[in-house]
C-alpha atoms as a PDB file:
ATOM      1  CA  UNK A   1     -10.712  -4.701  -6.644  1.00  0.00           C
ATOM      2  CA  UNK A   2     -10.520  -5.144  -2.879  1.00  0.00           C
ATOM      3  CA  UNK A   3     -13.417  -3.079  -2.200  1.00  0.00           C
ATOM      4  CA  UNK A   4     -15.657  -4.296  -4.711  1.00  0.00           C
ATOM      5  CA  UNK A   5     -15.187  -8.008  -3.000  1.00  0.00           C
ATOM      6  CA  UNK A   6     -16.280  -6.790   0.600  1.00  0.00           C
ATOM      7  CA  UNK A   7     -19.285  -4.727  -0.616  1.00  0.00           C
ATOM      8  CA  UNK A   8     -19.950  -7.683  -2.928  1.00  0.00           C
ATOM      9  CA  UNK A   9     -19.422  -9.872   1.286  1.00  0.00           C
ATOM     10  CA  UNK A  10     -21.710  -7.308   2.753  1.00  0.00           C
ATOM     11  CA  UNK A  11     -24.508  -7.749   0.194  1.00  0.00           C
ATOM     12  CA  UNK A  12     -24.784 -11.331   0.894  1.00  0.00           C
ATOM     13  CA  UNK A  13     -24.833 -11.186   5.165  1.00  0.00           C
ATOM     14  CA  UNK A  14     -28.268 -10.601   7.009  1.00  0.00           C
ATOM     15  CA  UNK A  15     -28.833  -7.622   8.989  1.00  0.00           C
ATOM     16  CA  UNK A  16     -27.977  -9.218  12.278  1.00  0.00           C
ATOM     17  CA  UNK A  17     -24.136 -10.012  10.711  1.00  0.00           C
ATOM     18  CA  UNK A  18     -24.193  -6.418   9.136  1.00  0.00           C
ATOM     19  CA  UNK A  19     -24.668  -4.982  12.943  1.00  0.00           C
ATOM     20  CA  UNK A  20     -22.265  -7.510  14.134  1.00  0.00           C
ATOM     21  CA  UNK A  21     -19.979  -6.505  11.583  1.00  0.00           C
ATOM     22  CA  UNK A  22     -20.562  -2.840  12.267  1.00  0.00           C
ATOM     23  CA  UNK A  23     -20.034  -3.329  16.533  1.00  0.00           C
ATOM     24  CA  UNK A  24     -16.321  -5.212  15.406  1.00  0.00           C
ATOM     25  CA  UNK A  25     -15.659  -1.808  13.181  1.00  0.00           C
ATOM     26  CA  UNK A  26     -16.214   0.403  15.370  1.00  0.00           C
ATOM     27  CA  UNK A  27     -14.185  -1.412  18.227  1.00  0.00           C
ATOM     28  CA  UNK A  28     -11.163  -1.695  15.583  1.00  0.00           C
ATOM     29  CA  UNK A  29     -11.647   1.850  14.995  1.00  0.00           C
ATOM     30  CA  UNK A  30     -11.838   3.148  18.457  1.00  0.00           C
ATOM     31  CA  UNK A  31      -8.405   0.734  19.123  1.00  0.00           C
ATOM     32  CA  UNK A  32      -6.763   2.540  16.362  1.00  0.00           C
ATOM     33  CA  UNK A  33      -7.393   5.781  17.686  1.00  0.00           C
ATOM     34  CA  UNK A  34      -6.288   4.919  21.243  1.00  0.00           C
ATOM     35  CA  UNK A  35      -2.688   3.508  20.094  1.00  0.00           C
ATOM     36  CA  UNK A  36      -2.641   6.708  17.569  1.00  0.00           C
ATOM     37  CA  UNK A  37      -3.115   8.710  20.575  1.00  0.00           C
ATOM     38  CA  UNK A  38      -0.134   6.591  22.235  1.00  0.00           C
ATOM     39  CA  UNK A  39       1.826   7.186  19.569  1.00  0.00           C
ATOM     40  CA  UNK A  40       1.743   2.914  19.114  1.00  0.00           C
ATOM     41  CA  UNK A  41       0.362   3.357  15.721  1.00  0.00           C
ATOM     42  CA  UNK A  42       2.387   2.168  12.879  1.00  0.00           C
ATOM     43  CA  UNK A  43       0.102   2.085   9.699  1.00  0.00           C
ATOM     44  CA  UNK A  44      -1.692   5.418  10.002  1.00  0.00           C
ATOM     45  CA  UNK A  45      -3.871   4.600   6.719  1.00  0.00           C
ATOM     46  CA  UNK A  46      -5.536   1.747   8.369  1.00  0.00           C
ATOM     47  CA  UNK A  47      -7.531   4.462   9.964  1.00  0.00           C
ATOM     48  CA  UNK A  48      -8.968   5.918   7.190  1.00  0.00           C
ATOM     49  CA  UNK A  49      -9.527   2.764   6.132  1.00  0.00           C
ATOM     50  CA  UNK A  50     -11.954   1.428   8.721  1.00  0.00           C
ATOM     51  CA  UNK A  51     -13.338   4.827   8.424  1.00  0.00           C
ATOM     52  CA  UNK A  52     -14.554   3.966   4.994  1.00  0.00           C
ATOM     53  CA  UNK A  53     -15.643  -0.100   5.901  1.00  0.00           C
ATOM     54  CA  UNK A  54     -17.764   1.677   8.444  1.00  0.00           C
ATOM     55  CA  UNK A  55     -19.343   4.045   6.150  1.00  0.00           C
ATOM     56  CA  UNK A  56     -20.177   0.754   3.470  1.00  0.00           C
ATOM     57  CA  UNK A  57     -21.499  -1.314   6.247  1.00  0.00           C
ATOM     58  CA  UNK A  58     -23.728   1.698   7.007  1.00  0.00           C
ATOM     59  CA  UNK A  59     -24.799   2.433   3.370  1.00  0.00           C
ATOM     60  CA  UNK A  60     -25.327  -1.629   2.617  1.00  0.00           C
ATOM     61  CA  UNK A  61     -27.338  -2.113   6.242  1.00  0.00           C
ATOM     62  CA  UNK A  62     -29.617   1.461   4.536  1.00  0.00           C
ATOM     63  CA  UNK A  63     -29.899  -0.426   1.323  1.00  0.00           C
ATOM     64  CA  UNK A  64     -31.328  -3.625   2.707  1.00  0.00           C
ATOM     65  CA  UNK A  65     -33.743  -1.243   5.173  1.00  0.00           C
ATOM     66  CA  UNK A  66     -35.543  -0.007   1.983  1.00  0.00           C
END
């Protein structure tokens, strides 16, 4: 599966590319939102999608914090 690979990407970086990784996320996501608002958004899902990166980059950077 397609998620399975980038959690399986994740688990390899460092902490410094996890944050780095996180920073891009949240830029993509914030972009998506602004041409949503604009009604410039095509793909709708690719919101939701991000959303959920965001949340594994989070739980992976927790994991390697422990």
């Amino acid at each position: 599966m397609k998620t399975n690979k980038f959690v399986e990407e994740l688990n390899t970086k460092t902490s410094a590319e996890l944050a780095e990784e996180l920073v891009a996320a949240k830029k993509e996501l914030f972009n998506l939102r602004f041409q949503n608002a604009t009604n410039q958004l095509d793909n709708t899902a690719r919101i939701r999608e991000v959303r959920r990166n965001i949340a594994r980059i989070q739980t992976v950077m927790t994991q390697k914090a422990e």
